[in-house]
N, C-alpha and C. Protein backbone atom coordinates (compact mmCIF):
# COMPACT_ATOMS: atom_id res chain seq x y z
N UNK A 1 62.84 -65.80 230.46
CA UNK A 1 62.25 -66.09 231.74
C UNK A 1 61.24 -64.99 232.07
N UNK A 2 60.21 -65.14 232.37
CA UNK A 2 59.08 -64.29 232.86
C UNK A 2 58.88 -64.59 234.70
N UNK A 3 58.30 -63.73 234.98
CA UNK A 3 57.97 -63.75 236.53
C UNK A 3 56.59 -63.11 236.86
N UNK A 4 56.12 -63.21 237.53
CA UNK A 4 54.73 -62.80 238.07
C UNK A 4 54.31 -63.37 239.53
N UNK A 5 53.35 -62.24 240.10
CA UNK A 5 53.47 -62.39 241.52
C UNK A 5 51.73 -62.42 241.98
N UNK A 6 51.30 -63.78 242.64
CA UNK A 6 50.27 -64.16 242.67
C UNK A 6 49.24 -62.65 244.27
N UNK A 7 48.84 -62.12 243.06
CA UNK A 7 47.84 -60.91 244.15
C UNK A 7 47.37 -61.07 245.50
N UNK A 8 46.48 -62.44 244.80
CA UNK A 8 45.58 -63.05 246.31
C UNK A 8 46.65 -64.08 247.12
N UNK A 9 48.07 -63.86 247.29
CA UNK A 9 48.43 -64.47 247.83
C UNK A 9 50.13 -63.34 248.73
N UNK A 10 50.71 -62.56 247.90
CA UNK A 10 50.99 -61.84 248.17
C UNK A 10 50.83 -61.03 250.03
N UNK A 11 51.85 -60.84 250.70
CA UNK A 11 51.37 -60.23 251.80
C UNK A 11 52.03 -59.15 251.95
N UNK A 12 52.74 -58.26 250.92
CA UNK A 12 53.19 -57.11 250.77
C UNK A 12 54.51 -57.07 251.21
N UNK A 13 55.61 -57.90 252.23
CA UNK A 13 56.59 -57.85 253.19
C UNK A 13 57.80 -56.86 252.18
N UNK A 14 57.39 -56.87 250.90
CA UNK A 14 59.09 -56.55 250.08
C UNK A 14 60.17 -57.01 250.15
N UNK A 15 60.39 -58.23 250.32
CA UNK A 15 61.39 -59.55 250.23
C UNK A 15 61.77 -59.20 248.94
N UNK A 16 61.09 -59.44 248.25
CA UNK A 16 61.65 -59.43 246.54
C UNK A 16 62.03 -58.36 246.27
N UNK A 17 61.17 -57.35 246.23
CA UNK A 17 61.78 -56.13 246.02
C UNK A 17 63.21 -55.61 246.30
N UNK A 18 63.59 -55.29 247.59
CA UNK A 18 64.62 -55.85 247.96
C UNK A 18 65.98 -56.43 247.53
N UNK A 19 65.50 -57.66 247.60
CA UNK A 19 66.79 -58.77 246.64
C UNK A 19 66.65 -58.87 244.70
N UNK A 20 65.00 -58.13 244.29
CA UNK A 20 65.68 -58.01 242.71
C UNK A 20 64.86 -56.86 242.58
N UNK A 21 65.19 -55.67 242.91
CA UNK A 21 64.51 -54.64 242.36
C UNK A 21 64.38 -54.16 240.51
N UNK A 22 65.43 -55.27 240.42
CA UNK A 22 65.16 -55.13 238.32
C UNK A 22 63.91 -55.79 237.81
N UNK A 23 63.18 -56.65 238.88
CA UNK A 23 62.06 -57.06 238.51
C UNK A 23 60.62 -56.76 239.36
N UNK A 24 60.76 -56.31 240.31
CA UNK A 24 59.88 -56.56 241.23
C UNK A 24 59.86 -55.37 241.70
N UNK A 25 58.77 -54.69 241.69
CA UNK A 25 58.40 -53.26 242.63
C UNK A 25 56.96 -53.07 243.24
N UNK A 26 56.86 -52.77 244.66
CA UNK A 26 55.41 -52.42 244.65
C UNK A 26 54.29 -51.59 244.59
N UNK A 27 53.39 -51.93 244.15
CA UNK A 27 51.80 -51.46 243.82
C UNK A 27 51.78 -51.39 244.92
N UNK A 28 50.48 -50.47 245.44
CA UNK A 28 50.09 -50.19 246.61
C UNK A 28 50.46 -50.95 247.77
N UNK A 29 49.59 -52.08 248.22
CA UNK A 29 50.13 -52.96 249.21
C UNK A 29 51.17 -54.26 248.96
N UNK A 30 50.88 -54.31 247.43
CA UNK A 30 51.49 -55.88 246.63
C UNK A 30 52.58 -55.56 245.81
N UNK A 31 53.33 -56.55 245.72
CA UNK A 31 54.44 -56.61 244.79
C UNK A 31 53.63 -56.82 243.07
N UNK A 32 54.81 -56.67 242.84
CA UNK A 32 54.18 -56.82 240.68
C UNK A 32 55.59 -56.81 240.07
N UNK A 33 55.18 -57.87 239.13
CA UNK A 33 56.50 -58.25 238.84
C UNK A 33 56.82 -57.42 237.16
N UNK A 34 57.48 -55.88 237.15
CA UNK A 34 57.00 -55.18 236.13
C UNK A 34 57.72 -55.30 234.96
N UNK A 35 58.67 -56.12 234.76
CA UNK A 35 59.53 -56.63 234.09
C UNK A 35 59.86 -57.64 233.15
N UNK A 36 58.89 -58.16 232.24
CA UNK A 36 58.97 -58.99 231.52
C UNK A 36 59.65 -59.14 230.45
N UNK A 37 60.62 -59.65 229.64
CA UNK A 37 61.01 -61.06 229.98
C UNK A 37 62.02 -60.72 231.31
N UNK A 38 62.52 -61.27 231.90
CA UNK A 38 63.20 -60.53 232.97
C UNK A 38 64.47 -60.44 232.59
N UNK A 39 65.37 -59.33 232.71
CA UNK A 39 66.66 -59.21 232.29
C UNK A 39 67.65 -60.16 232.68
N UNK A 40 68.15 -60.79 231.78
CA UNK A 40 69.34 -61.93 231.72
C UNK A 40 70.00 -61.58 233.21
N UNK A 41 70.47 -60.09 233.20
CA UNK A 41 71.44 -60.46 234.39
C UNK A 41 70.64 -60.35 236.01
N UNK A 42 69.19 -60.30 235.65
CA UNK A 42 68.70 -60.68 237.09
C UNK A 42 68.05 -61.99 237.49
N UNK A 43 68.46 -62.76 236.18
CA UNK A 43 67.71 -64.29 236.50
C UNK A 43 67.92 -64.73 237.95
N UNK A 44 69.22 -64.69 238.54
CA UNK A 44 69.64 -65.28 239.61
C UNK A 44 69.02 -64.81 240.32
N UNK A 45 68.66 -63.44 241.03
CA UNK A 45 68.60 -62.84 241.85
C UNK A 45 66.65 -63.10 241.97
N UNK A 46 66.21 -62.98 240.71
CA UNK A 46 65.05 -63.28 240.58
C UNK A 46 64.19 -64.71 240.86
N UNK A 47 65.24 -65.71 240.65
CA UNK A 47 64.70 -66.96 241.21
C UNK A 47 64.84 -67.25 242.81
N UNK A 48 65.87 -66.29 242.77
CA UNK A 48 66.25 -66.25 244.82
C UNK A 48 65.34 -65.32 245.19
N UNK A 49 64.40 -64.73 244.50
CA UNK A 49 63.51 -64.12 245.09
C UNK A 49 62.17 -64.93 245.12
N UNK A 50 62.06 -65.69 244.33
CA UNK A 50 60.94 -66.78 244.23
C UNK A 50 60.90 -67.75 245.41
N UNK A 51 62.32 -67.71 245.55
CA UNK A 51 62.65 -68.88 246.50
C UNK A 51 62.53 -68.58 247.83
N UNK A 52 62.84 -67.52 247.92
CA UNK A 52 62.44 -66.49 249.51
C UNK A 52 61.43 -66.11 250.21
N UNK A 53 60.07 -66.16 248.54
CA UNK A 53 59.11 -65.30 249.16
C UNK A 53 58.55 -66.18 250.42
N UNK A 54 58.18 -65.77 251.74
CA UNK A 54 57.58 -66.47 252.57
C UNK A 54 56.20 -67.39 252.50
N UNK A 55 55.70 -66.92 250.87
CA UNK A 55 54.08 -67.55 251.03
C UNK A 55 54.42 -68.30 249.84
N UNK A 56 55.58 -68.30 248.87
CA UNK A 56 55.30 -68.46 247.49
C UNK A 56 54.48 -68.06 246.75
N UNK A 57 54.78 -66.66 246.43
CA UNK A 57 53.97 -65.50 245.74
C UNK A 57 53.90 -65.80 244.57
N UNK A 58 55.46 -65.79 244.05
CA UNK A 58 56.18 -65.47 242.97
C UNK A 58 56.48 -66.64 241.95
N UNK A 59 56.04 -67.02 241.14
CA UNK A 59 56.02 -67.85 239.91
C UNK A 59 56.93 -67.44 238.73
N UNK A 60 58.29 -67.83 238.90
CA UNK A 60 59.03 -67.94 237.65
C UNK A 60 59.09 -69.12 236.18
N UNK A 61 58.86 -68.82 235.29
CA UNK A 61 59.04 -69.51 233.98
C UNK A 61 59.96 -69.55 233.24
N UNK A 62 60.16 -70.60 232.68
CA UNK A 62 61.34 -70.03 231.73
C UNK A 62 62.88 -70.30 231.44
């Protein structure tokens, strides 16, 4: 599973960060998803972070 977090859409809040810090940390104002493939045991936490983000940032695959 891969993850990635759309820049121009992003509004910085740290929702994700937050709920999967094994994948998700932020760059200056934006999240980045620095973690590829994403570790088995944060799939869950990582799709509940997809699922949270308020704008739908976050694009999981996989």
């Amino acid at each position: 599973m891969n993850a990635s977090v759309d820049q121009n859409t992003c509004i910085g809040c740290e929702l994700c960060v937050q709920t999967c810090p094994e994948v998700f940390k932020m760059k200056d104002d934006k999240a980045v998803a620095f973690c590829n493939p994403v570790p088995s045991g944060a799939e869950e936490t990582c799709k509940q972070a997809a699922g949270d983000c308020p704008v739908s940032a976050i694009n999981v695959e996989g």
